[in-house]
Protein backbone atom coordinates (compact mmCIF):
# COMPACT_ATOMS: atom_id res chain seq x y z
CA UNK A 1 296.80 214.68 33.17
CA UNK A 2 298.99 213.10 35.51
CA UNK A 3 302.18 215.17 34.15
CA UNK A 4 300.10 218.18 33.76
CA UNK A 5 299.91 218.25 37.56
CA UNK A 6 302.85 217.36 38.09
CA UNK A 7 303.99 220.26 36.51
CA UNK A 8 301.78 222.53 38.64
CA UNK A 9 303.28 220.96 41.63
CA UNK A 10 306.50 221.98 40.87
CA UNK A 11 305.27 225.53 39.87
CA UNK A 12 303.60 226.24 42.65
CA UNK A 13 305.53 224.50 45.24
CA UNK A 14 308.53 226.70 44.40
CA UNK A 15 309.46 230.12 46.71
CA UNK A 16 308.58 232.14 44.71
CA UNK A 17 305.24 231.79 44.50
CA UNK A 18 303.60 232.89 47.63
CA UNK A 19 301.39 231.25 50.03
CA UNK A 20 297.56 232.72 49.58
CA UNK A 21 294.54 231.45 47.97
CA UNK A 22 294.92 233.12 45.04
CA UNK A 23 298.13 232.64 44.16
CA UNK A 24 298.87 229.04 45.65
CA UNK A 25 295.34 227.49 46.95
CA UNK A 26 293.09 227.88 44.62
CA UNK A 27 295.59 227.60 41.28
CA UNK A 28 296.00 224.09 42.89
CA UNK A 29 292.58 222.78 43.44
CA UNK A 30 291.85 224.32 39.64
CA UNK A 31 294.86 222.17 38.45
CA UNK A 32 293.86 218.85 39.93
CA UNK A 33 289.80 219.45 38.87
CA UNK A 34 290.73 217.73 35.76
CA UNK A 35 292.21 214.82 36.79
CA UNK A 36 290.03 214.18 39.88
CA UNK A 37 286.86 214.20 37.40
CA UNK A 38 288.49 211.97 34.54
CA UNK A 39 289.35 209.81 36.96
CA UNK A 40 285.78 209.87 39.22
CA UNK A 41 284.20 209.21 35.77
CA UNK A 42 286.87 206.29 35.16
CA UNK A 43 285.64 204.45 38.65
CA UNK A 44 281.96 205.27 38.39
CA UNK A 45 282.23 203.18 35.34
CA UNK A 46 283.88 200.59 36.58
CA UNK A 47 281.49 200.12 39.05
CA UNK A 48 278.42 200.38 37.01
CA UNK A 49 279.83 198.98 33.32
CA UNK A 50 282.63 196.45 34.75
CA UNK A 51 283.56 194.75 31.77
CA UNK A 52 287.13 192.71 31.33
CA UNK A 53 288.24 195.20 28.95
CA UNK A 54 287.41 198.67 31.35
CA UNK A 55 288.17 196.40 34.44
CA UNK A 56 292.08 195.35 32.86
CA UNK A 57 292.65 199.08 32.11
CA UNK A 58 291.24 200.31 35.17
CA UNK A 59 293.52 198.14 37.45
CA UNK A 60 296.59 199.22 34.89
CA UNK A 61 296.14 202.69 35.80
CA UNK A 62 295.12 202.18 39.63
CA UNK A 63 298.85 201.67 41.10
CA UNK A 64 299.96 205.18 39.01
CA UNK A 65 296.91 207.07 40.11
CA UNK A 66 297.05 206.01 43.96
CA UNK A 67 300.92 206.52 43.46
CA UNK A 68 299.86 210.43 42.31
CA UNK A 69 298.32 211.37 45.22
CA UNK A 70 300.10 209.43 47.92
CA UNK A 71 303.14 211.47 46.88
CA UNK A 72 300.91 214.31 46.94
CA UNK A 73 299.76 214.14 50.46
CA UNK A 74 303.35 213.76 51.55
CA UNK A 75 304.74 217.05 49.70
CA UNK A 76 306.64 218.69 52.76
CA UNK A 77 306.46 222.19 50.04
CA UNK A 78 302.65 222.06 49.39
CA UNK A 79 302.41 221.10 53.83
CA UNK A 80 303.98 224.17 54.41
CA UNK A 81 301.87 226.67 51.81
CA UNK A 82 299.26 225.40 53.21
CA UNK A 83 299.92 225.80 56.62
CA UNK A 84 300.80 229.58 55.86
CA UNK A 85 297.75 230.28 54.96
CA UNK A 86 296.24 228.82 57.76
CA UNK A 87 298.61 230.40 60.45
CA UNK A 88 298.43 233.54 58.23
CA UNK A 89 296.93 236.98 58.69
CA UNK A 90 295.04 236.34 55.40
CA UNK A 91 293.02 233.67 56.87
CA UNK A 92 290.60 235.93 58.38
CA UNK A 93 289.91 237.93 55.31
CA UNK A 94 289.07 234.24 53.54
CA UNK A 95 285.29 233.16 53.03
CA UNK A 96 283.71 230.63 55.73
CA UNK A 97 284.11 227.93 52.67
CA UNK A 98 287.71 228.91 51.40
CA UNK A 99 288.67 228.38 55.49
CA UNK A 100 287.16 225.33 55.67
CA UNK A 101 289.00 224.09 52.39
CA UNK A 102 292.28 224.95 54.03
CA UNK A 103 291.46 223.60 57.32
CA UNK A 104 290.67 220.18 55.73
CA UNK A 105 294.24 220.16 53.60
CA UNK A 106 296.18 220.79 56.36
CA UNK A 107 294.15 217.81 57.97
CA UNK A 108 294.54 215.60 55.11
CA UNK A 109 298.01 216.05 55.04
CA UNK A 110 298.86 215.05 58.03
CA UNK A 111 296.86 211.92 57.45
CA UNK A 112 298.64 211.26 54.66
CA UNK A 113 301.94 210.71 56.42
CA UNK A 114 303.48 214.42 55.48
CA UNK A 115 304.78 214.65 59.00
CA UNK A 116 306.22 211.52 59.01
CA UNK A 117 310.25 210.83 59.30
CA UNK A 118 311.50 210.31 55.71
CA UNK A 119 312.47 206.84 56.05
CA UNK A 120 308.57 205.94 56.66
CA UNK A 121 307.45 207.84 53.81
CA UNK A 122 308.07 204.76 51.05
CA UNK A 123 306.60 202.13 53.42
CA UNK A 124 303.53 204.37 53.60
CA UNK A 125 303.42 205.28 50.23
CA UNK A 126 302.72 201.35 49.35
CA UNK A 127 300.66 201.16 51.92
CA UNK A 128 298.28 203.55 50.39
CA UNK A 129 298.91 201.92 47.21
CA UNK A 130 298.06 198.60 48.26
CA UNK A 131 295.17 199.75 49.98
CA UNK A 132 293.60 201.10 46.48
CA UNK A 133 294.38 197.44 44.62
CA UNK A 134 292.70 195.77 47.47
CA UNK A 135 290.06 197.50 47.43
CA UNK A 136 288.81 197.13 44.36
CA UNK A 137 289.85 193.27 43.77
CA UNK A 138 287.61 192.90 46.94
CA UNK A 139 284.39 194.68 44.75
CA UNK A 140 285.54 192.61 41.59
CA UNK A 141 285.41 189.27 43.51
CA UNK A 142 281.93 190.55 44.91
CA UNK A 143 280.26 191.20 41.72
CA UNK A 144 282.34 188.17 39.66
CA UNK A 145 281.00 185.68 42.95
CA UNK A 146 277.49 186.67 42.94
CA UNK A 147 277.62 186.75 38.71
CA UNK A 148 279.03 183.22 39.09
CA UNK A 149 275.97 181.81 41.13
CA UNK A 150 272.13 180.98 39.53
CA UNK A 151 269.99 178.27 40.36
CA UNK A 152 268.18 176.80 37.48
CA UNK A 153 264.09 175.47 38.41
CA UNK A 154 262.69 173.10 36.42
CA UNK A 155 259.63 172.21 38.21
CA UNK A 156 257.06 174.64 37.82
CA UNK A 157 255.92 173.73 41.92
CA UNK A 158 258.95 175.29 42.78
CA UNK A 159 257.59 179.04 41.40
CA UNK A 160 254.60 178.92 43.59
CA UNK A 161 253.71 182.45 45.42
CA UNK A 162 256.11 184.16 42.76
CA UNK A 163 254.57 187.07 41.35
CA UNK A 164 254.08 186.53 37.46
CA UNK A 165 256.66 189.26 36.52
CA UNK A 166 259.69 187.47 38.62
CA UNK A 167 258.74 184.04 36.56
CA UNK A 168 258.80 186.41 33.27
CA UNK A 169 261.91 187.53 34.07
CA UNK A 170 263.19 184.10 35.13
CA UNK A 171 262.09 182.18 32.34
CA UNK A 172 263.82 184.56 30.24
CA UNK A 173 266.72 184.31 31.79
CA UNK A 174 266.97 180.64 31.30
CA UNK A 175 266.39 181.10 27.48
CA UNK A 176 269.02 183.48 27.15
CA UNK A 177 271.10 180.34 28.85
CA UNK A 178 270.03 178.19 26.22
CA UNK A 179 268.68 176.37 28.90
CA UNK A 180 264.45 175.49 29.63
CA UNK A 181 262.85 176.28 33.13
CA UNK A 182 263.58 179.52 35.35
CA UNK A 183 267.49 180.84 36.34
CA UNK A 184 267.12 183.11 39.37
CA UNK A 185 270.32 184.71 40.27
CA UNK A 186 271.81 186.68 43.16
CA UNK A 187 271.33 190.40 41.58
CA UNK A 188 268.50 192.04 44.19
CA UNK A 189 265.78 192.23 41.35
CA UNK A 190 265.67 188.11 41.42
CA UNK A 191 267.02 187.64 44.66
CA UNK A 192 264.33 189.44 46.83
CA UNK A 193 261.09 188.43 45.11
CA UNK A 194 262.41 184.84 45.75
CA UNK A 195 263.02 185.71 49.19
CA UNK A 196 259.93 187.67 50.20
CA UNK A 197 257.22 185.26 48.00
CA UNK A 198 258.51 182.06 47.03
CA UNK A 199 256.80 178.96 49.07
CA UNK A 200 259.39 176.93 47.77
CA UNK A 201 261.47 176.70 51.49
CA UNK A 202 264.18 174.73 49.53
CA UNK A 203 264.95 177.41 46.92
CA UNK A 204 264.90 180.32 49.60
CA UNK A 205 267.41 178.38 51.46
CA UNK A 206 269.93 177.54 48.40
CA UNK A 207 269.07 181.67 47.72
CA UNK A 208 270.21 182.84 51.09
CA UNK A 209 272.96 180.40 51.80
CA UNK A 210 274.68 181.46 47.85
CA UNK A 211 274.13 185.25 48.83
CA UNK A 212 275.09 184.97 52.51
CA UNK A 213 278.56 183.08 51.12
CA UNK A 214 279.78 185.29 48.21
CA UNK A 215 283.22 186.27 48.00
CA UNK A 216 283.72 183.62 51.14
CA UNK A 217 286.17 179.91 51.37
CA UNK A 218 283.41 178.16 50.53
CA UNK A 219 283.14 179.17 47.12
CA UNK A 220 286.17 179.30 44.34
CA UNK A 221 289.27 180.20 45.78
CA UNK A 222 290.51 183.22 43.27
CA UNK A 223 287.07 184.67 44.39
CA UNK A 224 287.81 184.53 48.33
CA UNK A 225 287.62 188.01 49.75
CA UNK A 226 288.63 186.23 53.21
CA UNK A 227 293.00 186.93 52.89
CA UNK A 228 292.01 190.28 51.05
CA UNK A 229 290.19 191.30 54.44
CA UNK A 230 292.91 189.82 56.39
CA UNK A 231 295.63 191.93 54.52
CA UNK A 232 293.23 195.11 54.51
CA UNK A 233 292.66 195.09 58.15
CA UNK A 234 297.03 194.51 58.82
CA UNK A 235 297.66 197.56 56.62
CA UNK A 236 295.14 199.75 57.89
CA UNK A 237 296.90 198.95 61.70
CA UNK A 238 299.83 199.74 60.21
CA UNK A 239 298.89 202.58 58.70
CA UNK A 240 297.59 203.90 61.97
CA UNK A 241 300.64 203.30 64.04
CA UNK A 242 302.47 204.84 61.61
CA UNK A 243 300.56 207.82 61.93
CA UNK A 244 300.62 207.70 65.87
CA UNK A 245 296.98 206.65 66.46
CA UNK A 246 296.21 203.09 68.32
CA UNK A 247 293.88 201.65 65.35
CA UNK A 248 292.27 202.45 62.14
CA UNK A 249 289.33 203.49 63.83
CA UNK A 250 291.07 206.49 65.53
CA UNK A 251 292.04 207.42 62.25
CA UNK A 252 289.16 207.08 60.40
CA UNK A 253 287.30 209.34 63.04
CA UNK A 254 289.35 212.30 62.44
CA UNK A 255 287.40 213.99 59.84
CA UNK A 256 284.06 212.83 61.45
CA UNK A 257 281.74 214.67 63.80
CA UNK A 258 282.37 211.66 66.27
CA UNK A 259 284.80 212.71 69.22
CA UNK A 260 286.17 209.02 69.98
CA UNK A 261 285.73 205.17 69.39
CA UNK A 262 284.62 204.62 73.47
CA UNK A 263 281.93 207.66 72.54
CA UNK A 264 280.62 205.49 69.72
CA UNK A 265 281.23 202.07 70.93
CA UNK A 266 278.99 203.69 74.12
CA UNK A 267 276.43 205.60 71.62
CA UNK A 268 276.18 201.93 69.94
CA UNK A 269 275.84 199.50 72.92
CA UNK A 270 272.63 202.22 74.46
CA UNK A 271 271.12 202.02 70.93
CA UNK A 272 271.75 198.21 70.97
CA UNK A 273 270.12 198.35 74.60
CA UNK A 274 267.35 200.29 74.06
CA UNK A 275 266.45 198.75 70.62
CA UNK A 276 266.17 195.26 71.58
CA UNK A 277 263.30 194.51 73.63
CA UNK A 278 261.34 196.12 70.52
CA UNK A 279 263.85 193.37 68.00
CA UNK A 280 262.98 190.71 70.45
CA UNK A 281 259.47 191.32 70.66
CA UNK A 282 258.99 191.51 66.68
CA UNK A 283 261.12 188.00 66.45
CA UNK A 284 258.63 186.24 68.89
CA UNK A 285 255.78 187.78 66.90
CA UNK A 286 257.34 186.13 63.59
CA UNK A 287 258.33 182.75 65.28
CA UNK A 288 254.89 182.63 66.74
CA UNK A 289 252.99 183.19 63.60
CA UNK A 290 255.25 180.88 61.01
CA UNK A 291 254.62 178.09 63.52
CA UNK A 292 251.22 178.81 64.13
CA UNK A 293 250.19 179.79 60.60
CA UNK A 294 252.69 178.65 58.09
CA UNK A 295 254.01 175.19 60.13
CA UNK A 296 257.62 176.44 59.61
CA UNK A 297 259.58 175.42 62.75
CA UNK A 298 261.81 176.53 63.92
CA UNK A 299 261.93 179.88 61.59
CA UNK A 300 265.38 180.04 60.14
CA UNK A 301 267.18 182.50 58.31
CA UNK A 302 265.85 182.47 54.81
CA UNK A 303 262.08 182.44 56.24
CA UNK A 304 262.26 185.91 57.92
CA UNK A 305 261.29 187.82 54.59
CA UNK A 306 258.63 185.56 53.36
CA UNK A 307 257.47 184.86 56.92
CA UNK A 308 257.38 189.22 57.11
CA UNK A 309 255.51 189.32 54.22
CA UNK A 310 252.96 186.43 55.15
CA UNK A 311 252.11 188.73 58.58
CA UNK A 312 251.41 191.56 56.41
CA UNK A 313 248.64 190.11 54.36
CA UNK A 314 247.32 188.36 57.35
CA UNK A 315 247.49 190.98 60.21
CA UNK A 316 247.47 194.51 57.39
CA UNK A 317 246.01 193.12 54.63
CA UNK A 318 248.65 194.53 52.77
CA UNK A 319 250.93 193.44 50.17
CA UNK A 320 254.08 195.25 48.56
CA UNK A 321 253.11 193.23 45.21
CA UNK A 322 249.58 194.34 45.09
CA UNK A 323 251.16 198.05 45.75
CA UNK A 324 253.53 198.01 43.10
CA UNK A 325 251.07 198.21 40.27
CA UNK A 326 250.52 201.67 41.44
CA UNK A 327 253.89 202.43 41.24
CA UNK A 328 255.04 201.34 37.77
CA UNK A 329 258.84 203.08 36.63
CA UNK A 330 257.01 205.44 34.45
CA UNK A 331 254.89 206.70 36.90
CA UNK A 332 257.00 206.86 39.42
CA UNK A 333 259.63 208.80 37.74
CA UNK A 334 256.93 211.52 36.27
CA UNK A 335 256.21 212.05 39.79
CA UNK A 336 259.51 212.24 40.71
CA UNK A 337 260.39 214.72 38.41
CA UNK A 338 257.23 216.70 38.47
CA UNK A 339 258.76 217.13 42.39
CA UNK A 340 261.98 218.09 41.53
CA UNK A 341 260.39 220.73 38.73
CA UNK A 342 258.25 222.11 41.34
CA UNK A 343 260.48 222.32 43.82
CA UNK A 344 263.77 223.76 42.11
CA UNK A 345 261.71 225.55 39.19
CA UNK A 346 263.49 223.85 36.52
CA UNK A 347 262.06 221.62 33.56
CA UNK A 348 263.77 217.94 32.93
CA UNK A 349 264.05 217.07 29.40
CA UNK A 350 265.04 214.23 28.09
CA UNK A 351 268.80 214.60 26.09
CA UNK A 352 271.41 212.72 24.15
CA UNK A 353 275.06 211.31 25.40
CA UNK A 354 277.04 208.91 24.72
CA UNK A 355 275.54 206.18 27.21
CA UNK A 356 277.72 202.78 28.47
CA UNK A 357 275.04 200.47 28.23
CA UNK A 358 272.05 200.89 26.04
CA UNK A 359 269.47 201.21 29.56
CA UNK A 360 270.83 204.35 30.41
CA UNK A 361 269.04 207.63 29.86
CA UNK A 362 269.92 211.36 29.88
CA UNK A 363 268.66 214.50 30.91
CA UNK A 364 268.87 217.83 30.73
CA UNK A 365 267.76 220.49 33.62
CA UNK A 366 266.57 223.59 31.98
CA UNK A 367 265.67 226.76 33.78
CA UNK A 368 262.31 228.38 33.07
CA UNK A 369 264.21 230.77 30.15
CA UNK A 370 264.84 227.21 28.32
CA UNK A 371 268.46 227.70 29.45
CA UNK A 372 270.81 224.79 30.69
CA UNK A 373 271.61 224.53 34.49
CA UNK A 374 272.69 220.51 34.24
CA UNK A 375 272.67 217.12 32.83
CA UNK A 376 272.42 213.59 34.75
CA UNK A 377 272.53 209.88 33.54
CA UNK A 378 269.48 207.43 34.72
CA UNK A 379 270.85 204.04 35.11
CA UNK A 380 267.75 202.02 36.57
CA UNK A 381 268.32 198.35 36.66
CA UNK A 382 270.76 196.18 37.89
CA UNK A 383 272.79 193.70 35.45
CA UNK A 384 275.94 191.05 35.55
CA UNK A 385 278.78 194.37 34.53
CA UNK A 386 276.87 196.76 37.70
CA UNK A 387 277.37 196.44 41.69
CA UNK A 388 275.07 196.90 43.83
CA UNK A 389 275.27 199.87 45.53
CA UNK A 390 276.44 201.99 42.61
CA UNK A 391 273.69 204.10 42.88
CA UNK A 392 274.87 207.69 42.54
CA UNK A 393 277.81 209.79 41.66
CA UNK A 394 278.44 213.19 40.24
CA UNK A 395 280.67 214.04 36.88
CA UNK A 396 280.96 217.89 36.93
CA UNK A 397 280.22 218.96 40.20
CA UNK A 398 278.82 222.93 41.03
CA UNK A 399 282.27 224.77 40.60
CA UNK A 400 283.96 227.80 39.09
CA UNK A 401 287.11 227.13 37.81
CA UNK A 402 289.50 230.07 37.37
CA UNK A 403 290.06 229.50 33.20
């Protein structure tokens, strides 16, 4: 794919091909639709299935990849097409969508060093490159630190207040260890229950303090995100004085709706002003009633959620654990998708695909002739090989390629 594109670069880069949508912009986007899927796919699996062997190759083919489209975004040839079109008497005659396409290429361009002086092209080039690696060493440390931490309970006093599902799933754990008693682990479905119902103060604390730490010196040392954020935060200046702006934050604001970092650093600071006599207020409300009610003094950290939760069924009589059993995953996703169906007119049906872990469920979306409009993977619950925070990504997006 990589060569394929190549080869369209060179195609379509040369004079005589001229600078218009159809003959230069849109051949172009078609072209690199291949390669920009594979490799979406390629990622969103890494995130979400992250084992050694998908992890070695993904890192094997990062460096080529990010190498592929820094050289891209500093093609002086493709620049100037581009820039035709926009300064071009065709621009007009181009849809509101097709404008905005060009707009933002012209933008990302620039931002990609293609006005720079030759001699900083290389040195930005790595830059970019470097970026990419250290980005996603800085995820694998994340998931490999909070995969390396579980504590293991062996006295049953220690589960008091946990709902009987969490010490299900604990206990199960363990066995799976080889090991008797309950392994909780940093992974949100173990982590918050402990948080938000466990009386146990000691196990909330060695929770919080093992989440609050991961990826951090006090853990192993290959796992230390700390000189990754260092280096990340010198490249990105660098990047940004190479461009001509004063930080990264200039930079990053250029395709945002923001207008300046003193508009949002002001925007923040009101927000911050105006939000915390409320913050304050609620604080003193959960010191007051820990101390009062629960003898916990003073509240610290790894109290707040169970302390929250403790006012609730006090003050509300409310509890998110007696509220779940109304919302069980089956339930909640036929209401879901009786939503969508009535909504959007379509019918979800359940479908077959290859599937990277045996969870995971697909779907068709069928209009009402019975007719396919789209398919989507359900990936539900969280596991050692899945970040958090991979919730959502798109394979084939909604566009017509010129075939």
């Amino acid at each position: 794919l990589l060569s394929r594109c190549r080869g369209l670069i060179e195609t379509l880069a040369a004079d005589g091909v001229a600078a218009t949508w159809a003959d230069f912009a849109a051949p172009l986007a078609d072209g690199f639709e291949q390669l920009s899927r594979a490799w979406g796919i390629v990622g969103h699996v890494h995130s979400v299935n992250d084992v050694p062997a998908w992890r070695d190759a993904y890192n094997q083919m990062l460096p080529e990849v990010s190498r592929f489209y820094a050289e891209v975004g500093q093609n002086l040839q493709l620049f100037a097409k581009y820039k035709a079109i926009a300064e071009g008497s065709e621009f007009a005659t181009l849809s509101s969508a097709q404008q905005r396409v060009v707009e933002h290429e012209v933008r990302d361009f620039r931002l990609a060093g293609a006005e720079l002086p030759a001699a900083s092209k290389p040195r930005f080039q790595a830059i970019s490159e470097e970026l990419a690696q250290l980005a996603a060493r800085f995820s694998e440390n994340l998931l490999d630190a909070t995969n390396a931490f579980s504590e293991l309970v062996t006295d049953a006093n220690e589960l008091a207040g946990l709902p009987d599902d969490v010490r299900q799933a604990a206990r199960e754990a363990a066995e799976r260890d080889g090991a008797s008693g309950w392994k909780f682990t940093l992974h949100m479905p173990s982590y918050l229950p402990v948080m938000q119902y466990a009386d146990s103060r000691r196990l909330r604390a060695a929770m919080y303090r093992a989440y609050a730490t991961r990826a951090a010196e006090f853990g192993p040392a290959e796992l230390d995100n700390t000189p990754l954020i260092r280096r990340l935060l010198e490249l990105r200046r660098e990047e940004a004085q190479l461009l001509g702006y004063g930080s990264f934050a200039e930079v990053s604001l250029v395709p945002k709706m923001a207008e300046s970092v003193p508009q949002i650093l002001a925007f923040l600071r009101d927000l911050a002003t105006r939000a915390r006599p409320f913050a304050e207020r609620d604080v003193a409300d959960l010191r007051d009633f820990a101390s009062r009610e629960l003898g916990l003094q003073p509240m610290e950290a790894w109290d707040v959620a169970y302390v929250s939760e403790k006012l609730l069924q006090a003050r509300y009589a409310f509890s998110e654990q007696e509220v779940k059993q109304y919302f069980t995953e089956e339930r909640v996703l036929s209401g879901l998708f009786s939503a969508i169906e009535t909504l959007f007119d379509v019918r979800l049906r359940p479908d077959e695909a290859p599937v990277w872990h045996e969870d995971v469920r697909f779907f068709r979306i069928e209009n009402p002739a019975g007719e396919l409009v789209g398919q989507f993977y359900l990936d539900l619950y969280a596991r050692e090989t899945k970040r958090g925070g991979a919730w959502m990504d798109e394979a084939i997006g909604r566009r017509r390629l010129r075939l």
